[in-house]
PDB file of N, CA and C in Angstrom:
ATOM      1  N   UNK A   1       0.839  -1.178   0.000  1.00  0.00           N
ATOM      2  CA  UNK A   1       0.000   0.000   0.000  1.00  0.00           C
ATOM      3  C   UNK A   1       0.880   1.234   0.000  1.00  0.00           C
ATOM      4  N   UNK A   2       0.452   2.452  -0.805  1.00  0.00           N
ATOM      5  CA  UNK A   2       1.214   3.726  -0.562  1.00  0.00           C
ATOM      6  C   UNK A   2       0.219   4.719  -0.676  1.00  0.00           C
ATOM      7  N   UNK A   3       0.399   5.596  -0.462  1.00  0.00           N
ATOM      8  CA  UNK A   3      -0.373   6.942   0.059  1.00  0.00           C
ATOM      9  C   UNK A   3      -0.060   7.642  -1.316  1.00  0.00           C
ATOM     10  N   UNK A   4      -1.225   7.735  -2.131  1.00  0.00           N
ATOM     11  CA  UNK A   4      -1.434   8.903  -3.273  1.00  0.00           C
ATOM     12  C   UNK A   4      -1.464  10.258  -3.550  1.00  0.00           C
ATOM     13  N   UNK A   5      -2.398  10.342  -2.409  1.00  0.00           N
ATOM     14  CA  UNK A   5      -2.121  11.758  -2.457  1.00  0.00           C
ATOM     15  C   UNK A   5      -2.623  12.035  -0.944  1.00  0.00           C
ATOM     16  N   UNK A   6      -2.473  13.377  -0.426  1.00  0.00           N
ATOM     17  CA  UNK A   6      -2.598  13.668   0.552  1.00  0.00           C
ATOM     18  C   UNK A   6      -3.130  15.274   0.920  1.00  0.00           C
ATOM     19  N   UNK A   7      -4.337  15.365   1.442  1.00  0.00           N
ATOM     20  CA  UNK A   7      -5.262  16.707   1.332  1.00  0.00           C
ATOM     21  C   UNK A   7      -5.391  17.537   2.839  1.00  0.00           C
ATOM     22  N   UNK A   8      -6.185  18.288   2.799  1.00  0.00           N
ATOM     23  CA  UNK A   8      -6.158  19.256   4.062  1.00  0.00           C
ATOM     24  C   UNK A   8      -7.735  19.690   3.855  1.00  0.00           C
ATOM     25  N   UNK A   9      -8.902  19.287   4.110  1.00  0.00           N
ATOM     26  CA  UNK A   9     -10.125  19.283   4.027  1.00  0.00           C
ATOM     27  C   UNK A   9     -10.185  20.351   4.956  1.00  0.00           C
ATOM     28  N   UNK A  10     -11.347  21.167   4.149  1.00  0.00           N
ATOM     29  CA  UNK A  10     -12.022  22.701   5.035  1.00  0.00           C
ATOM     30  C   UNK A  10     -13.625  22.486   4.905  1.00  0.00           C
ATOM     31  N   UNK A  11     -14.394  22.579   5.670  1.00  0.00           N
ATOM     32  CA  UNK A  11     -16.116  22.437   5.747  1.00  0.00           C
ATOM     33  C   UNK A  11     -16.310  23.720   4.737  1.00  0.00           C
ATOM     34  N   UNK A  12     -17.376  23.964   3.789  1.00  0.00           N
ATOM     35  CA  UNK A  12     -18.191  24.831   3.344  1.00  0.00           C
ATOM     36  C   UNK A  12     -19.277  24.989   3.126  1.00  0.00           C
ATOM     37  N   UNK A  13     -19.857  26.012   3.291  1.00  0.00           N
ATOM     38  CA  UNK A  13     -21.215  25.906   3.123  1.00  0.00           C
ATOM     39  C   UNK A  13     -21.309  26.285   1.593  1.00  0.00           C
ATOM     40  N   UNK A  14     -20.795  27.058   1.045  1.00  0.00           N
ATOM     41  CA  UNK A  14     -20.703  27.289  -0.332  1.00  0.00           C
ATOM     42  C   UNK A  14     -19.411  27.014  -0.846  1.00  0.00           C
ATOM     43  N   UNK A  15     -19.290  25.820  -1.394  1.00  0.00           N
ATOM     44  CA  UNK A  15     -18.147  25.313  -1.841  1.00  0.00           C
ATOM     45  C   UNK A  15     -17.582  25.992  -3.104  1.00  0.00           C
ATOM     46  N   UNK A  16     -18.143  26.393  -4.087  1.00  0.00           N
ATOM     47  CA  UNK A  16     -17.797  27.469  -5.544  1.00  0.00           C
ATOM     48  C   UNK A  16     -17.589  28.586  -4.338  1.00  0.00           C
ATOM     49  N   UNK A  17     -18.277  29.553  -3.897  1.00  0.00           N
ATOM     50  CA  UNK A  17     -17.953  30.802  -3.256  1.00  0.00           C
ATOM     51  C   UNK A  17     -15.875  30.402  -2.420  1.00  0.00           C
ATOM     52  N   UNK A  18     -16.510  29.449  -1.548  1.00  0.00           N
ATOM     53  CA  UNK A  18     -14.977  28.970  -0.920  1.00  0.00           C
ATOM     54  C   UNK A  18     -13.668  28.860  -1.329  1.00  0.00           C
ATOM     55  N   UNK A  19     -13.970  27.952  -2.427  1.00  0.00           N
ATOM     56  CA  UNK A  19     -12.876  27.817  -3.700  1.00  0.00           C
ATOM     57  C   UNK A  19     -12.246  28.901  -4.420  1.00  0.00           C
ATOM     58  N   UNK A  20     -13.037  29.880  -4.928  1.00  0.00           N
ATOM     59  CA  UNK A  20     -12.964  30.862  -5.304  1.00  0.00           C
ATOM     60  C   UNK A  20     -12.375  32.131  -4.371  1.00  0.00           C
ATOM     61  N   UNK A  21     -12.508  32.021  -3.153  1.00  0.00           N
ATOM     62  CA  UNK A  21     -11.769  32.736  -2.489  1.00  0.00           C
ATOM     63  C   UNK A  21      -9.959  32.320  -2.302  1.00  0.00           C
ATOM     64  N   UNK A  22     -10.249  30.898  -2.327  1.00  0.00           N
ATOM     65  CA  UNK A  22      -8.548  30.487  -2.286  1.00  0.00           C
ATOM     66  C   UNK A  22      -7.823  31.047  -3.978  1.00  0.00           C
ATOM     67  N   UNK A  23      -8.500  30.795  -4.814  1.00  0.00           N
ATOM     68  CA  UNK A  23      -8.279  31.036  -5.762  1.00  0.00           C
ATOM     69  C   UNK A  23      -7.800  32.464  -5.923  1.00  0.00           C
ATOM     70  N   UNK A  24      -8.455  33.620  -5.423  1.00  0.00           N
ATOM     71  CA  UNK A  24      -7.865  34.935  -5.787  1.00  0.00           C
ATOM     72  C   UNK A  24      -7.432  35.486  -4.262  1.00  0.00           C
ATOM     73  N   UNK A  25      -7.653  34.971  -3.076  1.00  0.00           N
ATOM     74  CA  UNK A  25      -6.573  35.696  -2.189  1.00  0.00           C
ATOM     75  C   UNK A  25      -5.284  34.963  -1.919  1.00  0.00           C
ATOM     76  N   UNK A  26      -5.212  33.895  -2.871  1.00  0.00           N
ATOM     77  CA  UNK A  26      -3.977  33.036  -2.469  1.00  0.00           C
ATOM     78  C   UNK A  26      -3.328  32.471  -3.539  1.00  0.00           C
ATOM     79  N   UNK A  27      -4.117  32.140  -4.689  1.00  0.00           N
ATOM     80  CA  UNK A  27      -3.634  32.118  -5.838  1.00  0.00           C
ATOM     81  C   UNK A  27      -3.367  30.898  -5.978  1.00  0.00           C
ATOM     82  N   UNK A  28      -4.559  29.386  -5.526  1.00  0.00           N
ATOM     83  CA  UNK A  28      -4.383  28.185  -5.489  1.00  0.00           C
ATOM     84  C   UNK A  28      -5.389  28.016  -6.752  1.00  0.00           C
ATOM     85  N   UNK A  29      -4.286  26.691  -7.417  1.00  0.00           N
ATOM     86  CA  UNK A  29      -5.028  26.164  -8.568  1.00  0.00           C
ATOM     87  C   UNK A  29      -6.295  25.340  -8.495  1.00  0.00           C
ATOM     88  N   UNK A  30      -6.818  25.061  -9.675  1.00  0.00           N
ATOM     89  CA  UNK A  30      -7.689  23.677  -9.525  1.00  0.00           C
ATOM     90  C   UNK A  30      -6.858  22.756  -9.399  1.00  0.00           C
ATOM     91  N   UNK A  31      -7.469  21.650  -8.941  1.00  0.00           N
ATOM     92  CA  UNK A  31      -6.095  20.281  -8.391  1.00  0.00           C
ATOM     93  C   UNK A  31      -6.729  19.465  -9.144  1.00  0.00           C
ATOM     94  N   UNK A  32      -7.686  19.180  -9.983  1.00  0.00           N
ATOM     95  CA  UNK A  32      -8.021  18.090 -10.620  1.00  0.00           C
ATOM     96  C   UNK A  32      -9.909  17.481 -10.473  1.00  0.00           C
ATOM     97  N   UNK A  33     -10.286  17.708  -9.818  1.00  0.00           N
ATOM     98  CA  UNK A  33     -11.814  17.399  -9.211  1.00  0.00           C
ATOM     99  C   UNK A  33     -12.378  18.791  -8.581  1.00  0.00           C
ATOM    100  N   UNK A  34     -13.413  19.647  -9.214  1.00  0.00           N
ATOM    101  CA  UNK A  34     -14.297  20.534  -8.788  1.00  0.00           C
ATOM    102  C   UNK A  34     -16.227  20.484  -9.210  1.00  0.00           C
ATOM    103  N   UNK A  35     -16.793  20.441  -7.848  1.00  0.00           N
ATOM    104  CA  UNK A  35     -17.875  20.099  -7.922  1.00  0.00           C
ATOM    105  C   UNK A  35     -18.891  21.217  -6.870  1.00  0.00           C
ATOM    106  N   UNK A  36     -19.841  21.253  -6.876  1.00  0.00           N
ATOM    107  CA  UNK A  36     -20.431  21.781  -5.322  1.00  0.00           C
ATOM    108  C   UNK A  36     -20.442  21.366  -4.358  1.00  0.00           C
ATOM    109  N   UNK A  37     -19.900  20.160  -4.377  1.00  0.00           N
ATOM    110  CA  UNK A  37     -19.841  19.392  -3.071  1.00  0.00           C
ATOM    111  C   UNK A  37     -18.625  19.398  -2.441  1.00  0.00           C
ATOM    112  N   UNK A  38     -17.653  18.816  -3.160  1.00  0.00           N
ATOM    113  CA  UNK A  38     -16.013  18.628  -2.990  1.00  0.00           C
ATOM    114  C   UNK A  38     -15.170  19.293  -4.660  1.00  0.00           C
ATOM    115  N   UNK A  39     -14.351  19.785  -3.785  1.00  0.00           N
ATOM    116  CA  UNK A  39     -13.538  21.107  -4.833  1.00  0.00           C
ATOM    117  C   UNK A  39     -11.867  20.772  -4.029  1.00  0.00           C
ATOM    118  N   UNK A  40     -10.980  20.002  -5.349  1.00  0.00           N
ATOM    119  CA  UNK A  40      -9.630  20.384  -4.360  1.00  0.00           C
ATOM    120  C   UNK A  40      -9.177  21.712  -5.466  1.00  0.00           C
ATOM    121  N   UNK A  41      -8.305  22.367  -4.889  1.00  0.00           N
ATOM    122  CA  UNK A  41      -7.524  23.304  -5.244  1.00  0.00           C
ATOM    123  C   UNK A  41      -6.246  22.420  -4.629  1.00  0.00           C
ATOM    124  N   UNK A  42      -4.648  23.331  -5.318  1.00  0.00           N
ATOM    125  CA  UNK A  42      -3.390  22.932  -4.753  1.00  0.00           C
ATOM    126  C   UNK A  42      -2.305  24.140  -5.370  1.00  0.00           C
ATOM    127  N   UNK A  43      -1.405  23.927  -3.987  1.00  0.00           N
ATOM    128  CA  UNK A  43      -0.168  25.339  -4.198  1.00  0.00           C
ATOM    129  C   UNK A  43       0.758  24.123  -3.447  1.00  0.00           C
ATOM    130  N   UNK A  44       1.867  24.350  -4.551  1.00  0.00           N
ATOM    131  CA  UNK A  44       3.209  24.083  -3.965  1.00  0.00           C
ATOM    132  C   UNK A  44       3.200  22.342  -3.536  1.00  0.00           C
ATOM    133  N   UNK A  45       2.405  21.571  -4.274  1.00  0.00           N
ATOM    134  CA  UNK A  45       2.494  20.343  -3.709  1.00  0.00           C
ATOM    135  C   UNK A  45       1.381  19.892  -2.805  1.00  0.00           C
ATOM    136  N   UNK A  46       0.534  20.619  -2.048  1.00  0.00           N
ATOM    137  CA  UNK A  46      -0.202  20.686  -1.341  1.00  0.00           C
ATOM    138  C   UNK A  46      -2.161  21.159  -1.484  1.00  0.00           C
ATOM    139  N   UNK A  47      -2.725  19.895  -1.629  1.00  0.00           N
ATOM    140  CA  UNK A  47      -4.003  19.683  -1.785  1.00  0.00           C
ATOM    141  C   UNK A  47      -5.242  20.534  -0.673  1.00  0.00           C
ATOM    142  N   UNK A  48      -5.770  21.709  -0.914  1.00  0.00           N
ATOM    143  CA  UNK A  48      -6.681  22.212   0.208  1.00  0.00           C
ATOM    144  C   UNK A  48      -8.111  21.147  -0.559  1.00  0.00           C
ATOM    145  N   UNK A  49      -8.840  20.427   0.239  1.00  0.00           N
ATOM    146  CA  UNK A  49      -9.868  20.511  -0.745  1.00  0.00           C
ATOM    147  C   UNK A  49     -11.216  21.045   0.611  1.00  0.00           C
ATOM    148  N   UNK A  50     -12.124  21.532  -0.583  1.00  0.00           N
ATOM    149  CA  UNK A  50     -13.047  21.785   0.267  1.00  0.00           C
ATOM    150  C   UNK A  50     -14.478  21.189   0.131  1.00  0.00           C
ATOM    151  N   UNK A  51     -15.308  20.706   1.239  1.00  0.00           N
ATOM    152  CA  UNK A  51     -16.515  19.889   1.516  1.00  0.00           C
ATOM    153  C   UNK A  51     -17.495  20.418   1.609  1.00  0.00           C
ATOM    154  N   UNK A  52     -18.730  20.635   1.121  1.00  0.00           N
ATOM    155  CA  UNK A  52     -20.086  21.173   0.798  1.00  0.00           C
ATOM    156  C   UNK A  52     -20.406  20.178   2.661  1.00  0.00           C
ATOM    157  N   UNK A  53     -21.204  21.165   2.889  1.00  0.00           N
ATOM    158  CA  UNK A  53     -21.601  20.823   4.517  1.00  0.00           C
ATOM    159  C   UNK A  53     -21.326  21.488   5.828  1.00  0.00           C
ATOM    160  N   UNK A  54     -20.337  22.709   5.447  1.00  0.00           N
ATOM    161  CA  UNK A  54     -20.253  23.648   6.747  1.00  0.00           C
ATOM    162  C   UNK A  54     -21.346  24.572   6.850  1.00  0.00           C
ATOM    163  N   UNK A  55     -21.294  25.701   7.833  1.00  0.00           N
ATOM    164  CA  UNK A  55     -21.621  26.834   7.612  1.00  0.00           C
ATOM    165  C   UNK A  55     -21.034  28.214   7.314  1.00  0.00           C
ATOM    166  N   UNK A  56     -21.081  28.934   8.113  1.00  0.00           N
ATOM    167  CA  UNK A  56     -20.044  30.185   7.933  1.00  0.00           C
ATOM    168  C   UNK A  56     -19.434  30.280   9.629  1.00  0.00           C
ATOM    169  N   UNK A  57     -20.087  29.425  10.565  1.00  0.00           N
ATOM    170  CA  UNK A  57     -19.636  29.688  11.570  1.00  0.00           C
ATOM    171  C   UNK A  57     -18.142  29.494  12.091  1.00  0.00           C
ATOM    172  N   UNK A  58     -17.451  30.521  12.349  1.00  0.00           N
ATOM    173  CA  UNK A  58     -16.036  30.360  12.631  1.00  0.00           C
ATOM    174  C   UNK A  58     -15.643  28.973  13.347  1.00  0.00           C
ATOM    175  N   UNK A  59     -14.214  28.186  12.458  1.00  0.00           N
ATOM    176  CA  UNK A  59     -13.667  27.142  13.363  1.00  0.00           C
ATOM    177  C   UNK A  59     -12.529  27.291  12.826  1.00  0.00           C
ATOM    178  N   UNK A  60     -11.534  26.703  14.073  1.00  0.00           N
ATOM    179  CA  UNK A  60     -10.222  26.545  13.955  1.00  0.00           C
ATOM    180  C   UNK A  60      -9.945  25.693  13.183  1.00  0.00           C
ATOM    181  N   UNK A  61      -8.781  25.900  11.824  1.00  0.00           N
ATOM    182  CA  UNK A  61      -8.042  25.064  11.116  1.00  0.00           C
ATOM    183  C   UNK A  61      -6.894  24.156  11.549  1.00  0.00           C
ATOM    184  N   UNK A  62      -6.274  24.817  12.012  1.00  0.00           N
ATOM    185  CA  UNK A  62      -4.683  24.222  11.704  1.00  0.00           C
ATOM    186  C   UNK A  62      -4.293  24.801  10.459  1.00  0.00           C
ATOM    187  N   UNK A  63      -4.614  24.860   9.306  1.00  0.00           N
ATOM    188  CA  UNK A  63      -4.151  25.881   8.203  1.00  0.00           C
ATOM    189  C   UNK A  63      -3.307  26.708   8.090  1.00  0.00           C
ATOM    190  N   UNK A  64      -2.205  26.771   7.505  1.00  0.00           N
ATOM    191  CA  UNK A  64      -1.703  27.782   7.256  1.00  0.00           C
ATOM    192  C   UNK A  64      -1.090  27.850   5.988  1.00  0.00           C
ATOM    193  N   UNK A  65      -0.206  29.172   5.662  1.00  0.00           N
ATOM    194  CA  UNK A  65       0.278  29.799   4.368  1.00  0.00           C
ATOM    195  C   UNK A  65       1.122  30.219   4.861  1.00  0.00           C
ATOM    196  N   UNK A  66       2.812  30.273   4.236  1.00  0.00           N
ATOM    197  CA  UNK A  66       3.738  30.944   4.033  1.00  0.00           C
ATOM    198  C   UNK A  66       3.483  31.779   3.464  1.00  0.00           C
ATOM    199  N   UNK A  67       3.922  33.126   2.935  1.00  0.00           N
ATOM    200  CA  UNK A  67       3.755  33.801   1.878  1.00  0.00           C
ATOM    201  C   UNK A  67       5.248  34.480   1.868  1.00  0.00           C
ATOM    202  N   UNK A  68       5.675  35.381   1.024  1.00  0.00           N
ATOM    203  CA  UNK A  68       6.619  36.076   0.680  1.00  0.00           C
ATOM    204  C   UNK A  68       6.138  37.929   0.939  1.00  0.00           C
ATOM    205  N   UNK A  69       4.979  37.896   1.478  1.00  0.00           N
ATOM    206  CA  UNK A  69       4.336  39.630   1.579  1.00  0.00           C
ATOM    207  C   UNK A  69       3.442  39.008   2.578  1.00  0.00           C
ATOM    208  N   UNK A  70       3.161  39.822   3.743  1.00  0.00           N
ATOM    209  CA  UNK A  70       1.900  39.110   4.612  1.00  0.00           C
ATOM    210  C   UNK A  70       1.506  40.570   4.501  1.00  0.00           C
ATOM    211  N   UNK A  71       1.598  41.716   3.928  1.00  0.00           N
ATOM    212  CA  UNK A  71       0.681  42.820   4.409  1.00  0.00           C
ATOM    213  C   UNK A  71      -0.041  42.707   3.222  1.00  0.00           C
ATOM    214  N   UNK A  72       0.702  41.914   1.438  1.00  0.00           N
ATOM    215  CA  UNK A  72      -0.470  42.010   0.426  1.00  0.00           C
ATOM    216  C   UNK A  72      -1.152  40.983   0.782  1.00  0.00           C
ATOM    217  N   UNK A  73      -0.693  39.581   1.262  1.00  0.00           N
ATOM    218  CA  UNK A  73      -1.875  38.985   1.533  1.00  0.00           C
ATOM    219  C   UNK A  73      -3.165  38.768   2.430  1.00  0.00           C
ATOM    220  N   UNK A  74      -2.454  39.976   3.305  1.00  0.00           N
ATOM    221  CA  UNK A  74      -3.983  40.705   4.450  1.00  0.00           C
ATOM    222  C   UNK A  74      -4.961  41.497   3.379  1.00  0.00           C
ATOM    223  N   UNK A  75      -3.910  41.834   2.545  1.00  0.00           N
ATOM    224  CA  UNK A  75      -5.195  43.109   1.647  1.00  0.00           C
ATOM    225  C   UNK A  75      -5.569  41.822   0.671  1.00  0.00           C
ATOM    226  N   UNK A  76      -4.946  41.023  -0.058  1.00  0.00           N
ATOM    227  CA  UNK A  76      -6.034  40.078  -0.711  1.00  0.00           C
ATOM    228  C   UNK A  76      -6.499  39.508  -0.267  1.00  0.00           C
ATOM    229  N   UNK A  77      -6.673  38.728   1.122  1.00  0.00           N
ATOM    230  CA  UNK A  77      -7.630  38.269   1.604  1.00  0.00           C
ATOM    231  C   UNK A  77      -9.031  38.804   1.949  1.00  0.00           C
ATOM    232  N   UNK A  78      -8.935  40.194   2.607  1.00  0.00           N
ATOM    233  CA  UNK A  78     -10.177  41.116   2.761  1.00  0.00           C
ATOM    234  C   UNK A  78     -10.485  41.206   0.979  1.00  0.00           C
ATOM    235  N   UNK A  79      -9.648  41.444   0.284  1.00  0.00           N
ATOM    236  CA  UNK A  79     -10.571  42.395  -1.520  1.00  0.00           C
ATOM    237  C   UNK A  79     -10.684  40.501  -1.593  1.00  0.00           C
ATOM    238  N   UNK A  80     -10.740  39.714  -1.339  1.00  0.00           N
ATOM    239  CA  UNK A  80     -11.736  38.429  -2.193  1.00  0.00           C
ATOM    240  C   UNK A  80     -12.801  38.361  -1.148  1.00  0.00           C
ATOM    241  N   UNK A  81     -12.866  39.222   0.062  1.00  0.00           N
ATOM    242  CA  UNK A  81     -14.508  38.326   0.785  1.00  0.00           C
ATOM    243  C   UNK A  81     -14.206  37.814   2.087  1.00  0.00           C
ATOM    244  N   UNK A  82     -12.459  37.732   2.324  1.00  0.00           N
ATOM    245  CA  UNK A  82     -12.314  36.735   4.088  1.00  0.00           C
ATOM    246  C   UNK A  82     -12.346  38.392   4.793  1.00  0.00           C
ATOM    247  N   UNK A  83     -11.744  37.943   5.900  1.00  0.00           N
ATOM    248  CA  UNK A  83     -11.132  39.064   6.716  1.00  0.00           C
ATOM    249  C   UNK A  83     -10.353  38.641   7.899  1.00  0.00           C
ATOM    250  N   UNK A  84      -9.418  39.613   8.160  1.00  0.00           N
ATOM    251  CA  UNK A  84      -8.162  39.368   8.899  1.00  0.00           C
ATOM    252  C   UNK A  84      -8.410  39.500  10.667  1.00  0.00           C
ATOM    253  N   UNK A  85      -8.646  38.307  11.212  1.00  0.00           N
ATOM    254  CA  UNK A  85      -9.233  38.255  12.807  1.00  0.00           C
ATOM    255  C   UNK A  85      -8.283  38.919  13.681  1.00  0.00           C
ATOM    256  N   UNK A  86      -6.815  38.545  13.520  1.00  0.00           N
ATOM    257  CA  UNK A  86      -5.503  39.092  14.112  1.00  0.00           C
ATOM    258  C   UNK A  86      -4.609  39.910  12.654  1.00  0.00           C
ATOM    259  N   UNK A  87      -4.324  41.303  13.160  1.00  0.00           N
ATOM    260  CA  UNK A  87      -3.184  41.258  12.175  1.00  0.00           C
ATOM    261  C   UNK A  87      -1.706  40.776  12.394  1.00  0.00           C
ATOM    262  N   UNK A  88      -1.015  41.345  11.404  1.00  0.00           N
ATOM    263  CA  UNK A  88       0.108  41.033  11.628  1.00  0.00           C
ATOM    264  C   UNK A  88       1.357  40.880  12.728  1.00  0.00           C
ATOM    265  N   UNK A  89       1.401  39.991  13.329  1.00  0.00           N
ATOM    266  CA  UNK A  89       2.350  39.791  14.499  1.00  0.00           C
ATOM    267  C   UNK A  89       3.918  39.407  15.049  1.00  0.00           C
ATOM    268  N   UNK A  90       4.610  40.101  14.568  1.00  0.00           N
ATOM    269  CA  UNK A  90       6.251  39.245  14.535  1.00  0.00           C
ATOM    270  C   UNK A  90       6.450  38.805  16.085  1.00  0.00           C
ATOM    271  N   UNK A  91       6.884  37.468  15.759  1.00  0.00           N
ATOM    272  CA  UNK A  91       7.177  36.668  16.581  1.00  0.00           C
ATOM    273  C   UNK A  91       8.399  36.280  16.658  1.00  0.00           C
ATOM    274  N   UNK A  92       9.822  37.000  16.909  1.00  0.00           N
ATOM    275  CA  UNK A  92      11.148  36.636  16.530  1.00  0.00           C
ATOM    276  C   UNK A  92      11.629  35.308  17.157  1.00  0.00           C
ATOM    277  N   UNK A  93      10.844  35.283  18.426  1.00  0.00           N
ATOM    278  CA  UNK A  93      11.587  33.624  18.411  1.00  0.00           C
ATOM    279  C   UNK A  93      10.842  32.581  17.853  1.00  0.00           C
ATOM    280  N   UNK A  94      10.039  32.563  17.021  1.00  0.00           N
ATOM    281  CA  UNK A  94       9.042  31.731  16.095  1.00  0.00           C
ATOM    282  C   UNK A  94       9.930  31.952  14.566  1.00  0.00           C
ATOM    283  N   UNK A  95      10.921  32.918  14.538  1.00  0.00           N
ATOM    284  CA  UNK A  95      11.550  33.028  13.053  1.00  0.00           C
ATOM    285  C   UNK A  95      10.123  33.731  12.009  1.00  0.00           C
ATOM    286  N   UNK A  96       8.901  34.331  12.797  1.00  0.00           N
ATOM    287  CA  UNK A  96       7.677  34.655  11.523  1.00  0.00           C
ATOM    288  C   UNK A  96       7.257  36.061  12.045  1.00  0.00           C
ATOM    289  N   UNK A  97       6.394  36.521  11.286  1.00  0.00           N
ATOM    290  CA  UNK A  97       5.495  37.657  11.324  1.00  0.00           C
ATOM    291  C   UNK A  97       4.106  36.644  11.155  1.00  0.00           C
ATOM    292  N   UNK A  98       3.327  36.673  11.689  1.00  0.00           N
ATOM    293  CA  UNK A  98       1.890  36.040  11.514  1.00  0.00           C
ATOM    294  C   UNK A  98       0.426  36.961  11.564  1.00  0.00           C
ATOM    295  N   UNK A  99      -0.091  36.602  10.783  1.00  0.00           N
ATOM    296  CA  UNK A  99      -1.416  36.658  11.266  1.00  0.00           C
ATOM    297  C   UNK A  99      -2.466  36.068  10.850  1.00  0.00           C
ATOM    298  N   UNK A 100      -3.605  36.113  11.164  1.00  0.00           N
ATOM    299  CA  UNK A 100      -5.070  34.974  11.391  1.00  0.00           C
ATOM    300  C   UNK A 100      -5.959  35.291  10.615  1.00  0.00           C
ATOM    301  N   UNK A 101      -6.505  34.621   9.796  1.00  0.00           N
ATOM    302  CA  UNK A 101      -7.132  35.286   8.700  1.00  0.00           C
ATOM    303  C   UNK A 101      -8.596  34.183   8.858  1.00  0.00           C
ATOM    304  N   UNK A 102      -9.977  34.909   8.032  1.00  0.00           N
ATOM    305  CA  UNK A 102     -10.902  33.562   7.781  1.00  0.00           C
ATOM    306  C   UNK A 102     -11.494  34.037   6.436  1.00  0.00           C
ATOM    307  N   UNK A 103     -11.570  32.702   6.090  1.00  0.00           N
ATOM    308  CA  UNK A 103     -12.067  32.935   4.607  1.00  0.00           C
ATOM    309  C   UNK A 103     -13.684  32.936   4.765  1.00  0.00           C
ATOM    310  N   UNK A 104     -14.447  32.740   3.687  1.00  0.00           N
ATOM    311  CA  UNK A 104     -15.983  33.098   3.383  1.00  0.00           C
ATOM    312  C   UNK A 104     -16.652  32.048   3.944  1.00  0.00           C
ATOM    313  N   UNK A 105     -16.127  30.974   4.319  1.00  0.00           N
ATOM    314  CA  UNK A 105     -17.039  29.682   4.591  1.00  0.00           C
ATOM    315  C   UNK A 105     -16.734  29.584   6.760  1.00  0.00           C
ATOM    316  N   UNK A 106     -15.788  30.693   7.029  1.00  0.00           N
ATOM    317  CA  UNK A 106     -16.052  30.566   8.640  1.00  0.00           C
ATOM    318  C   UNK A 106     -14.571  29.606   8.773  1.00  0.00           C
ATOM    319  N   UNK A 107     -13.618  29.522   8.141  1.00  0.00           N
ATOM    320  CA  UNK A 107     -12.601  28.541   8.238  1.00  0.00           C
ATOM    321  C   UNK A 107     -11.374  29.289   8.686  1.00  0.00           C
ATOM    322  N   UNK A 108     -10.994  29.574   9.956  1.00  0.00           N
ATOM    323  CA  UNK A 108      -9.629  30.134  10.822  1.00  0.00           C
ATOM    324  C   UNK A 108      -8.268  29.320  10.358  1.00  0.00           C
ATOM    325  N   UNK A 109      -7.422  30.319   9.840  1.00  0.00           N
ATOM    326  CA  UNK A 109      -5.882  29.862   9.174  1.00  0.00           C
ATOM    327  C   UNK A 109      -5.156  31.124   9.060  1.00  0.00           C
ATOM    328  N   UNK A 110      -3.888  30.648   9.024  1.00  0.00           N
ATOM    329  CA  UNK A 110      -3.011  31.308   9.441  1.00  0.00           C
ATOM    330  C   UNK A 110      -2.178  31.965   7.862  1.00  0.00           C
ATOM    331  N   UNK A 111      -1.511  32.949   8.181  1.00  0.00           N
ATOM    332  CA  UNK A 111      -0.432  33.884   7.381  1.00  0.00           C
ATOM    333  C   UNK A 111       0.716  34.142   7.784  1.00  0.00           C
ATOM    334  N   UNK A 112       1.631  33.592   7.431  1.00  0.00           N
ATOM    335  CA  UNK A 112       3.090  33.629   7.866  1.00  0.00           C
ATOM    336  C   UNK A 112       4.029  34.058   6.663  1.00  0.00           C
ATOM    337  N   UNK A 113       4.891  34.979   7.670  1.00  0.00           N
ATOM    338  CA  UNK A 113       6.390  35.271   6.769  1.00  0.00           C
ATOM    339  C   UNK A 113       7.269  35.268   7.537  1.00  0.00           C
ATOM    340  N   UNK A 114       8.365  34.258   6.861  1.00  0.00           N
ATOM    341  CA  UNK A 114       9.497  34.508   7.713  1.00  0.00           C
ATOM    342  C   UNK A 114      10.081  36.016   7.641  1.00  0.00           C
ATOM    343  N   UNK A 115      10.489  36.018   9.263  1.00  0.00           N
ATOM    344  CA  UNK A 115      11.490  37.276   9.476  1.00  0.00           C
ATOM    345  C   UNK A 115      12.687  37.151   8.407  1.00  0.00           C
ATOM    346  N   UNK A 116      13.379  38.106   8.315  1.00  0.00           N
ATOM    347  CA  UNK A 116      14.962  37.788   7.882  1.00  0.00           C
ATOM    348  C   UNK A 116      15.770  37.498   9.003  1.00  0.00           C
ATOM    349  N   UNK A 117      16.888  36.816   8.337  1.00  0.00           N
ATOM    350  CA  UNK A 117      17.984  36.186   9.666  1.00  0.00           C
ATOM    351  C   UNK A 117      19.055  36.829  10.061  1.00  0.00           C
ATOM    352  N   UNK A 118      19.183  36.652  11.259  1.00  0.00           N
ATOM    353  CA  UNK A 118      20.588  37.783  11.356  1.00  0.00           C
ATOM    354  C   UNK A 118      22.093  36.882  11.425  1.00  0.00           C
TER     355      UNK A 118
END
């Protein structure tokens, strides 16, 4: 037996609306299967897919994003529809700047950039 592929499932209540938000505040592809029910998208190797059956009510992910800019991806996250719960937070002994973002379907995840090193 071997492991094919490997995903990171998010609840939605509107799975096209959901998708579509990863799509323009984060800039994740289609991964191969999009439906109203189940939709994966993927960045960098890594499968988000999302499940027709949440609501909008806020829950914790585990989720997160590296990025290379965390102040454009606070502003693209608000211009597609999420909004930013924590802003930006440097954490030097974490090596990041973070902050907490939720997308349209109520799904809590994170925004990270590494600091530079000294």
């Amino acid at each position: 037996m071997k492991v094919t592929k490997t995903y990171f499932m998010l609840m939605a209540g509107d799975v096209v609306r959901g998708a579509s938000f990863y799509k323009k505040a984060l800039g994740l592809k289609p991964g191969g299967y999009e439906s109203p029910e189940w939709t994966e998208l993927v960045q960098n190797g890594t499968t988000v897919a999302l499940h027709h059956g949440g609501g909008t009510t806020r829950r914790d992910t585990g989720l997160g994003f590296y990025v290379d800019d965390l102040d454009a991806a606070c502003k693209a996250v608000a211009a597609a529809g999420g909004q930013i719960q924590k802003r930006p937070e440097a954490r030097p002994g974490e090596g990041i700047s973070i902050a907490t973002a939720v997308d349209t379907e109520g799904n809590v995840f994170s925004i990270a950039q590494e600091l530079p090193r000294s």
